[in-house]
Protein backbone atom coordinates (compact mmCIF):
# COMPACT_ATOMS: atom_id res chain seq x y z
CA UNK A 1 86.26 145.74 87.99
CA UNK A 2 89.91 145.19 86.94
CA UNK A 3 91.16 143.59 84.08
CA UNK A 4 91.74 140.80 86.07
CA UNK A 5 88.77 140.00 87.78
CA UNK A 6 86.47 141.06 84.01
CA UNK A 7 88.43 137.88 82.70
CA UNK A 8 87.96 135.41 85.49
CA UNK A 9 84.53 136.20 85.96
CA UNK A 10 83.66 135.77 82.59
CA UNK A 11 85.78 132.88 82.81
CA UNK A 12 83.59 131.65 85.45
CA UNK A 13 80.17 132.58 83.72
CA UNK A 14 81.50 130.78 80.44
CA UNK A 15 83.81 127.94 80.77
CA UNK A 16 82.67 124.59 82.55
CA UNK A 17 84.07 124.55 85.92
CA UNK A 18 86.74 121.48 85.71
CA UNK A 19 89.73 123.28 86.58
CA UNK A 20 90.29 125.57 89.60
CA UNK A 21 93.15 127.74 88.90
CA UNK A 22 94.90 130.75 90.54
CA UNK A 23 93.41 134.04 90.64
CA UNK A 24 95.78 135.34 87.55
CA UNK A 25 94.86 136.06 84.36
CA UNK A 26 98.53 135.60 81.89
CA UNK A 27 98.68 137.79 78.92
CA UNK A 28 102.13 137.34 77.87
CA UNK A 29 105.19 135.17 78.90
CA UNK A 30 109.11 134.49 78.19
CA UNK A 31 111.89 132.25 79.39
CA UNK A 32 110.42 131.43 83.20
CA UNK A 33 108.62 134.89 83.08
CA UNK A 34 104.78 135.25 82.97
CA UNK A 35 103.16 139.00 82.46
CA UNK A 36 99.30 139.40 83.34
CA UNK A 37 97.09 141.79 82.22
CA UNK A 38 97.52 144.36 85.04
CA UNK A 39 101.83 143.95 83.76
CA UNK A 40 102.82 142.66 86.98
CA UNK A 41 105.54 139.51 85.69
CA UNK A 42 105.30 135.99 88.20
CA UNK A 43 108.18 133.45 87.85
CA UNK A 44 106.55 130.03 86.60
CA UNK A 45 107.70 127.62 88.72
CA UNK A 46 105.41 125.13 86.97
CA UNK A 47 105.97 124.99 83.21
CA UNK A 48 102.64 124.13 82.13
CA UNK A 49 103.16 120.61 83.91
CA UNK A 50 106.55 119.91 82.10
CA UNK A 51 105.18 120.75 78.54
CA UNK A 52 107.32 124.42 78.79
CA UNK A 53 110.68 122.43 79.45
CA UNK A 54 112.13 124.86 76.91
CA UNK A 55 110.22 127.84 78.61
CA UNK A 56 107.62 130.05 77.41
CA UNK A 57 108.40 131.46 73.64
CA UNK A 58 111.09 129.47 73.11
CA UNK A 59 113.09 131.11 70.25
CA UNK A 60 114.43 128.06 68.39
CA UNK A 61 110.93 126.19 68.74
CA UNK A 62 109.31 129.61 67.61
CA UNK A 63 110.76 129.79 64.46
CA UNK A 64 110.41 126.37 63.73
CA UNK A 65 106.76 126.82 63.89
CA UNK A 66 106.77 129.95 62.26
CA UNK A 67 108.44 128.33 59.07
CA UNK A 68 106.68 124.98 58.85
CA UNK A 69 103.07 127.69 59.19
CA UNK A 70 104.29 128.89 56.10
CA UNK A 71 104.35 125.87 53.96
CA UNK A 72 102.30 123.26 55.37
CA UNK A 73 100.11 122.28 58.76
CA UNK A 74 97.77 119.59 57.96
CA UNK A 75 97.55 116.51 55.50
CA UNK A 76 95.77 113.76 57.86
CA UNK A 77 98.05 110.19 57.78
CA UNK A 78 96.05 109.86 54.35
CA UNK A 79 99.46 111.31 52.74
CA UNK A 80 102.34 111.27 53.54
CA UNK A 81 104.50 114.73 54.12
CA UNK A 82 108.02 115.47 54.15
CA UNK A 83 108.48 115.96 57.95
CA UNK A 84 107.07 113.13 59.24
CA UNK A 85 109.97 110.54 58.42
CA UNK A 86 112.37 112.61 59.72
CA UNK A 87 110.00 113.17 63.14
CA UNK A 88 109.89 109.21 63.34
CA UNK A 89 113.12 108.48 62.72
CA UNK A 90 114.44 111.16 64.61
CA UNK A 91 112.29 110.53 68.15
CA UNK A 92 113.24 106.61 67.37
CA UNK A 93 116.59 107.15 67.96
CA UNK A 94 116.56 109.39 71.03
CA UNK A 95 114.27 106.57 72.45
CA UNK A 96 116.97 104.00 71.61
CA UNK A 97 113.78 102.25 69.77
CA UNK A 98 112.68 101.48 66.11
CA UNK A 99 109.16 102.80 66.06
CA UNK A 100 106.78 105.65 66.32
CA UNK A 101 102.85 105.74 66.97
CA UNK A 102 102.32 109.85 66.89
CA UNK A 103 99.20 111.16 68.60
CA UNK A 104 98.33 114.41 70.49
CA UNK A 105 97.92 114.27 73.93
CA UNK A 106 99.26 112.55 76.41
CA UNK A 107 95.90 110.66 77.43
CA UNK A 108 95.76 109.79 73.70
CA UNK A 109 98.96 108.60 73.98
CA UNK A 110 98.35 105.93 76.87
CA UNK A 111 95.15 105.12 74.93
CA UNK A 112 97.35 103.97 72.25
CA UNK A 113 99.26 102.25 74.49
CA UNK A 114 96.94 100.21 76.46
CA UNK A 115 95.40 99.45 72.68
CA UNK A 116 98.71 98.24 71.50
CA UNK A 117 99.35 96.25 74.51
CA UNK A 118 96.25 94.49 74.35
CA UNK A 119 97.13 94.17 70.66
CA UNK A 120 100.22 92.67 70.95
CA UNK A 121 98.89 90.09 74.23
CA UNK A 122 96.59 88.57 71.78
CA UNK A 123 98.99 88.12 68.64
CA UNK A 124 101.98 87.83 69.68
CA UNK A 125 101.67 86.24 73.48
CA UNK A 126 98.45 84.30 72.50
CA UNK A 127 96.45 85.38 75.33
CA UNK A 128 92.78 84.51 75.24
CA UNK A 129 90.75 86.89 73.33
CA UNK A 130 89.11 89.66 75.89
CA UNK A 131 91.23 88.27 78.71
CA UNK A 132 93.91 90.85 78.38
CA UNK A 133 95.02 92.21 81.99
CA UNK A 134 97.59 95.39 82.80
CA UNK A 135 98.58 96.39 85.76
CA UNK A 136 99.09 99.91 87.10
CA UNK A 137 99.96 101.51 89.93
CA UNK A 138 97.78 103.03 92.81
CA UNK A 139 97.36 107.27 92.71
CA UNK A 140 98.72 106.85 88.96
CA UNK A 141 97.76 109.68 87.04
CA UNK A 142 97.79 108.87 83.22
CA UNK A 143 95.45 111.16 81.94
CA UNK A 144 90.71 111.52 82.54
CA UNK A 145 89.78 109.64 79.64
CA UNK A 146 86.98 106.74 80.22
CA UNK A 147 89.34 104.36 80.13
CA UNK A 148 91.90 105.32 82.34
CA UNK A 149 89.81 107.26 84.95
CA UNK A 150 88.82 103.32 85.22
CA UNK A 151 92.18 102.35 86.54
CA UNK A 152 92.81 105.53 88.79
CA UNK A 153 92.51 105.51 92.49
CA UNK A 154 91.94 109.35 93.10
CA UNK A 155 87.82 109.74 94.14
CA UNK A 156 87.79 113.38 92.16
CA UNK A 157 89.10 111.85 88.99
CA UNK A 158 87.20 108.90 88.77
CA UNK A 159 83.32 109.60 90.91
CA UNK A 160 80.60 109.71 88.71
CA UNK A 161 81.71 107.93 85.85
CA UNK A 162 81.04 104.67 85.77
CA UNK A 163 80.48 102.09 84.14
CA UNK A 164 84.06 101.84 83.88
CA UNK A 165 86.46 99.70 81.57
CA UNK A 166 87.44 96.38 82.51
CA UNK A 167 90.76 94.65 82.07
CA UNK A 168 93.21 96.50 84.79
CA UNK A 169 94.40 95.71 88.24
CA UNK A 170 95.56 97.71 90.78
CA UNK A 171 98.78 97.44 92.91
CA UNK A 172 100.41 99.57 95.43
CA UNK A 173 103.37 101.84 93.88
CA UNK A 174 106.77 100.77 94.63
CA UNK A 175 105.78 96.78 95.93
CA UNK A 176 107.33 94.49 93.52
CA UNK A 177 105.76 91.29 96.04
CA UNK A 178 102.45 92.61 95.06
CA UNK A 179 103.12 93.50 91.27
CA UNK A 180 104.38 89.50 91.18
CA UNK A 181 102.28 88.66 92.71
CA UNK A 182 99.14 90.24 90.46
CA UNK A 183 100.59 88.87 87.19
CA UNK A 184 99.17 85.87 85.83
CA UNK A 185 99.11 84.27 82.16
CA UNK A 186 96.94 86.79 80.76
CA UNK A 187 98.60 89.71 81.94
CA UNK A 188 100.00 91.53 78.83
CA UNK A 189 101.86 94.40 80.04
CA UNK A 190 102.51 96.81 83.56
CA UNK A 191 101.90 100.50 83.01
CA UNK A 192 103.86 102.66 85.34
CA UNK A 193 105.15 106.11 85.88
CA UNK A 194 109.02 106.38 86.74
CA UNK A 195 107.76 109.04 89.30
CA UNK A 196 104.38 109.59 89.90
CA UNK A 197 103.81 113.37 88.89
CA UNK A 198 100.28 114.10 90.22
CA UNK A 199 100.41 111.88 93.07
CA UNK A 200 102.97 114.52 94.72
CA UNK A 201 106.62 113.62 92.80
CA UNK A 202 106.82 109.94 94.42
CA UNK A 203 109.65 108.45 93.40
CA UNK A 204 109.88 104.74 94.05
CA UNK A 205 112.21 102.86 96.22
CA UNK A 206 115.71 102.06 94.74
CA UNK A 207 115.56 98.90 93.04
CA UNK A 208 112.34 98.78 91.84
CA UNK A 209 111.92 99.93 88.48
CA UNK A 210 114.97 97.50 87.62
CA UNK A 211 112.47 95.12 89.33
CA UNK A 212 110.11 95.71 87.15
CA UNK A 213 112.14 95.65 84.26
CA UNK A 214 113.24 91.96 85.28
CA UNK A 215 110.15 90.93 86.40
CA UNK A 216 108.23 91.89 83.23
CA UNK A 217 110.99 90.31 81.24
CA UNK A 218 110.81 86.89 83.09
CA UNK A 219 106.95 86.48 82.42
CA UNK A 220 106.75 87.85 78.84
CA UNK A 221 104.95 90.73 80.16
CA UNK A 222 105.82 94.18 78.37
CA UNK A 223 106.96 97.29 80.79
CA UNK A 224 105.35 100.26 79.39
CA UNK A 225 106.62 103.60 81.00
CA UNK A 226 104.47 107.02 81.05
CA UNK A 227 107.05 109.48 80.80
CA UNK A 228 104.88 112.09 79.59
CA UNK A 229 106.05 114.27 82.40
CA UNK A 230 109.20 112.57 83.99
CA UNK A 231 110.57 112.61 80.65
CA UNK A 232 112.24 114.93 77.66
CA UNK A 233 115.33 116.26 80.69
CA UNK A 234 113.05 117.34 83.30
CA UNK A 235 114.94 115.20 85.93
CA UNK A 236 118.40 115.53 84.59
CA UNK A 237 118.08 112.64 81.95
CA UNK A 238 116.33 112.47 78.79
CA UNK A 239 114.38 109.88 80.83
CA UNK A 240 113.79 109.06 84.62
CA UNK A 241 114.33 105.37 84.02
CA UNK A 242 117.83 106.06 83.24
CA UNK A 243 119.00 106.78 86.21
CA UNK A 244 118.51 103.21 87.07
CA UNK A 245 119.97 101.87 83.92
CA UNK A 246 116.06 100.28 82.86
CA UNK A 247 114.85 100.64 79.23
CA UNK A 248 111.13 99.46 78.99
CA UNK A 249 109.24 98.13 76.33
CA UNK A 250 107.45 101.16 75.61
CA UNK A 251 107.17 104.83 76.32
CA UNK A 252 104.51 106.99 76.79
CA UNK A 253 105.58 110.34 75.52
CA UNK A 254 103.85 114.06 75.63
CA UNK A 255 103.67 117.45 77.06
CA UNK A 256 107.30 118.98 76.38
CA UNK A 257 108.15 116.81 72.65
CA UNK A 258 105.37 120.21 71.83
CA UNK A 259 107.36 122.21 73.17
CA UNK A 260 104.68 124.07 74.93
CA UNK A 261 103.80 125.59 71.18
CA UNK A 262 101.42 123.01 69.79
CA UNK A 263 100.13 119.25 71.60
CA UNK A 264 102.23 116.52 70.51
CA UNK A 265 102.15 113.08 72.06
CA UNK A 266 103.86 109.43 71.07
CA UNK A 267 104.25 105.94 71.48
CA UNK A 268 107.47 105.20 71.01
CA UNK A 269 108.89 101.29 70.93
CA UNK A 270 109.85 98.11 68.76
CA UNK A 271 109.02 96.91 65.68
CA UNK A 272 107.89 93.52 67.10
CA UNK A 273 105.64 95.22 69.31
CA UNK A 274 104.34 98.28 66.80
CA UNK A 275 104.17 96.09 64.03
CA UNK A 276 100.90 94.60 65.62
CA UNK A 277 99.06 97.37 63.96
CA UNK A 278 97.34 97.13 60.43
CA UNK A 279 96.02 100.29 58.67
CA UNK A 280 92.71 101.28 60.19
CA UNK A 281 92.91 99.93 63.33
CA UNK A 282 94.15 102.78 65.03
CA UNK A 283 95.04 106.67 64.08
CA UNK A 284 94.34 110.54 64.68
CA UNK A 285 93.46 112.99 61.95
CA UNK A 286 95.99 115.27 63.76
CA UNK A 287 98.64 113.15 65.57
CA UNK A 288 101.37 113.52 63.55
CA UNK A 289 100.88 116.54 61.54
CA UNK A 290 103.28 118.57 59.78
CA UNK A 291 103.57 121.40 62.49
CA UNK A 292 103.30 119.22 65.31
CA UNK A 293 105.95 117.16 63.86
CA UNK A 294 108.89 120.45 63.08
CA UNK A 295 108.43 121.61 66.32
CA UNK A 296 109.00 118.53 68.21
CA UNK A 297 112.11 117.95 65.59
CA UNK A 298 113.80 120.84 67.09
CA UNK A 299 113.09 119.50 70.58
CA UNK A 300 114.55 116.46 69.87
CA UNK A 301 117.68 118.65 68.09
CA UNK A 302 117.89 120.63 71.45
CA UNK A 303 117.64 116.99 73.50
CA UNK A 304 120.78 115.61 71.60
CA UNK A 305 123.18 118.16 72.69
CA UNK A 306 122.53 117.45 76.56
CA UNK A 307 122.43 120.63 77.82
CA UNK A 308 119.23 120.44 78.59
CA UNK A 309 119.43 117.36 80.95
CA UNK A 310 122.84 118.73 82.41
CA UNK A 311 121.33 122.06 83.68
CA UNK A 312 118.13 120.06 84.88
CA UNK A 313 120.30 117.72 86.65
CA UNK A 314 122.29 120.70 88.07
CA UNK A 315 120.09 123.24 89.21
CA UNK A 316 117.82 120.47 90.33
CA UNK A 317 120.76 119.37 92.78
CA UNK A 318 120.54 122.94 94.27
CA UNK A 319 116.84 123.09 93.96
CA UNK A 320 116.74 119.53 96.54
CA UNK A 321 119.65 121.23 98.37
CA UNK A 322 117.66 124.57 99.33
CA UNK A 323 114.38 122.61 99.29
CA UNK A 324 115.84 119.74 102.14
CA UNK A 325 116.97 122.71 104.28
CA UNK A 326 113.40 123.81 104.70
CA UNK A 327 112.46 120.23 105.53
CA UNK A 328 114.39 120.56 108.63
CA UNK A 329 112.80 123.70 110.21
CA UNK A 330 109.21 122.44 110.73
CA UNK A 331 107.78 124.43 107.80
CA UNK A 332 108.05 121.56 105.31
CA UNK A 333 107.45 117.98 106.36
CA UNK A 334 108.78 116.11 103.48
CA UNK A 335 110.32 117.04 100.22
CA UNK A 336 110.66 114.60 96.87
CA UNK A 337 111.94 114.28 93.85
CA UNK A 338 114.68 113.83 90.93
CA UNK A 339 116.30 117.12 89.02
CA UNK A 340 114.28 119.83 88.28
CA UNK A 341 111.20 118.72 90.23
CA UNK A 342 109.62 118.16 93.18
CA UNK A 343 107.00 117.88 95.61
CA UNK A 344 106.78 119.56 99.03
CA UNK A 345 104.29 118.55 101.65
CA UNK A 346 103.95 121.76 103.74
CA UNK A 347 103.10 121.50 107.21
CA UNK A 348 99.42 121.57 107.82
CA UNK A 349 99.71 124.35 110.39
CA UNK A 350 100.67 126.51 107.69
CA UNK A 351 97.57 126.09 105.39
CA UNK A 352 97.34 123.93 102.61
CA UNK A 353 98.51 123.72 99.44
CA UNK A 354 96.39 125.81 97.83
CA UNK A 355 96.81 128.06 100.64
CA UNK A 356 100.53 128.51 99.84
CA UNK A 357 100.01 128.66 95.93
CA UNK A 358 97.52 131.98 96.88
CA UNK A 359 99.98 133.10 98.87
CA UNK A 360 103.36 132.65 96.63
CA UNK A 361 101.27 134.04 93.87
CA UNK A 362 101.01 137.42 96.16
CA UNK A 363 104.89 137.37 96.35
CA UNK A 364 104.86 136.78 92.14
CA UNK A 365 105.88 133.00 92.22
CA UNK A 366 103.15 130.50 90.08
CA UNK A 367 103.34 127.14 91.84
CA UNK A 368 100.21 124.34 92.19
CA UNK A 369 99.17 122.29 94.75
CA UNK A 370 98.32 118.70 95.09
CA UNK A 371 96.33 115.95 96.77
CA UNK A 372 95.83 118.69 99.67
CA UNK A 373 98.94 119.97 101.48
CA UNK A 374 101.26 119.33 98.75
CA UNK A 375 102.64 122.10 96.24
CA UNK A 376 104.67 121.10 92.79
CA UNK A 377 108.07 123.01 91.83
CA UNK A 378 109.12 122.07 87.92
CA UNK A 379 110.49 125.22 86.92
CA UNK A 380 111.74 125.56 82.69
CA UNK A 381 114.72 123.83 82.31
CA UNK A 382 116.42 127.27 81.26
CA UNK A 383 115.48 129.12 84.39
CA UNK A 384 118.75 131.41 85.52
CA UNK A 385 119.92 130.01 89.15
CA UNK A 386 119.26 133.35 90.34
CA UNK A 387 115.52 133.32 89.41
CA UNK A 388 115.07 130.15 91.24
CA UNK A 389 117.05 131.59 94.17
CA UNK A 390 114.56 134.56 93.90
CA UNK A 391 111.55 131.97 93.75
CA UNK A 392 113.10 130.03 96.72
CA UNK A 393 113.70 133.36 98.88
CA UNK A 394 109.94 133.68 98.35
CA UNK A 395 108.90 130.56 99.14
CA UNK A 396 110.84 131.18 102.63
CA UNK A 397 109.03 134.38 103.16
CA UNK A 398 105.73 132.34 102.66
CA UNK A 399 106.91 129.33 104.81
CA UNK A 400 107.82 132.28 107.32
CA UNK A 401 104.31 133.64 107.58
């Protein structure tokens, strides 16, 4: 056997079977460049899911790591360490907010979230005690976790689970009747994605996040937004909810504050709302850690200068551009999206979107599909244009087949 097919089956023999990924086995990677083990390179048109923003080996975020290895990785929250204020105060301010909740992942972070929510409904709003409600959003992804499998729509993510978590209702995406509709006096807080990542790149009607924003506000309700992989420049802001002008209550933030180099997730929002916690009552031996914390001080460092959002928002115009001429030639049904991401529904008669991952892997392009006939494009933010032009000449080739 190859090298390649050694790894994956013992991949298969070994590992539990809850992913299903592409037939390619990565042994090294820079920039928007991925090397296997057989030393054929594939352009990552994915980015880990937006946690490679920065792309793969970042130098900056590199030696950042590198240095803060050599002093200090781990204390726990039970002391303090000299990074830590900085990382707080730091990520604060990008957020336009005055407090920090550090944890690791992204589920993690919603956990917290929902926690502090529920938290803050029964201190602060006076809501009956174990009457707290949120809404979400139907085919929300916000991470597998117990809890929030218990509020997802998507069969795969939630079967076999049960029992699950009470305390969340369900409302279609983008319908501010129904979201007004579904609040009542106990309803502490609306949990939404600014685009819905895993659902295929939805982004909602115009209008509607500012809906929520004033809808939320009118009913004391706090607007917590999951930009765990909206946000940090992948669509051309440092958050999708600015380019509608809304600033929530809350946001849920992950994936690319690591950097792609270590898992770094946060809660980031007021000190009314933060405040609600007391030591004990919540915490991570590792959220917040010394490494953790200098690497995602030099994303934030990179974030400030705006380069980052200005190429997203740049090449992501000509990435929509190429994308929407495809839409018109009856490969590609429908094509979504803000800045350096989006979802493409291919046309079933072409094979689904797995189907068309296989096949753009062939041609040395790393994509994933979705929810069937869907495939995801969220290249690093520091791709070259003409390495996405040489992705989207592939993807032609495919669509040609």
């Amino acid at each position: 056997m190859s090298a390649t097919e050694t790894a994956i089956a013992s991949a298969e023999a070994h590992s539990a079977h809850n992913y299903h990924p592409l037939p390619v086995v990565v042994a090294s990677a820079e920039g928007a460049w991925m090397t296997d083990v057989e030393g054929r390179r594939y352009l990552d048109l994915l980015a880990g899911y937006s946690a490679l923003n920065f792309g793969h080996g970042n130098r900056r975020l590199i030696d950042a790591a590198k240095a803060q290895l050599e002093r200090v990785t781990l204390t726990s929250r039970a002391f303090h360490h000299d990074r830590f204020a900085d990382f707080c105060t730091e990520l604060a301010a990008l957020c336009g907010m005055e407090m920090v909740l550090p944890m690791n992942t992204g589920a993690e972070a919603v956990e917290t979230a929902v926690k502090t929510a529920r938290k803050w409904g029964y201190r602060v709003k006076g809501v009956p005690d174990g009457m707290a409600k949120i809404i979400v959003a139907s085919d929300n992804f916000h991470g597998r976790t117990t809890t929030i499998i218990s509020f997802s729509t998507d069969p795969e993510a939630r079967a076999d689970y049960g029992p699950y978590t009470p305390g969340f209702e369900i409302v279609p995406y983008g319908d501010l009747t129904a979201l007004r509709e579904a609040m009542t006096e106990n309803t502490v807080a609306v949990l939404i994605e600014p685009i819905q990542g895993e659902a295929g790149v939805l982004v909602p009607p115009a209008g509607y996040l500012p809906g929520v924003r004033e809808l939320t506000r009118e009913r004391n309700v706090l607007f917590i937004a999951d930009e765990i992989q909206s946000g940090l420049g992948r669509t051309g802001k440092t958050f999708a909810l600015e380019h509608e002008d809304v600033v929530p209550d809350m946001y849920v933030l992950g994936k690319a504050l690591g950097g792609g180099v270590v898992p770094v997730s946060a809660v980031v929002s007021s000190a009314e709302i933060l405040g609600v916690f007391r030591p004990g009552e919540h915490g991570s031996t590792f959220g917040g850690n010394p490494l953790a914390c200098a690497v995602a001080l030099e994303v934030i460092a990179m974030l400030r200068t705006g380069e980052y959002q200005e190429r997203a928002a740049e090449l992501g115009d000509h990435l929509h551009r190429e994308l929407g001429l495809l839409a018109g030639g009856g490969a590609v049904e429908t094509v979504r999206g803000r800045g350096l991401w989006a979802g493409v529904d291919i046309a079933p008669a072409l094979g689904t979107g797995r189907q068309i991952s296989e096949r753009l892997m062939e041609e040395r392009v790393l994509v994933k599909d979705t929810h069937g006939s869907t495939i995801r494009i969220a290249p690093p933010l520091v791709i070259s244009k003409e390495d996405l032009d040489w992705g989207l000449d592939r993807l032609r080739t495919v669509l040609s087949v």
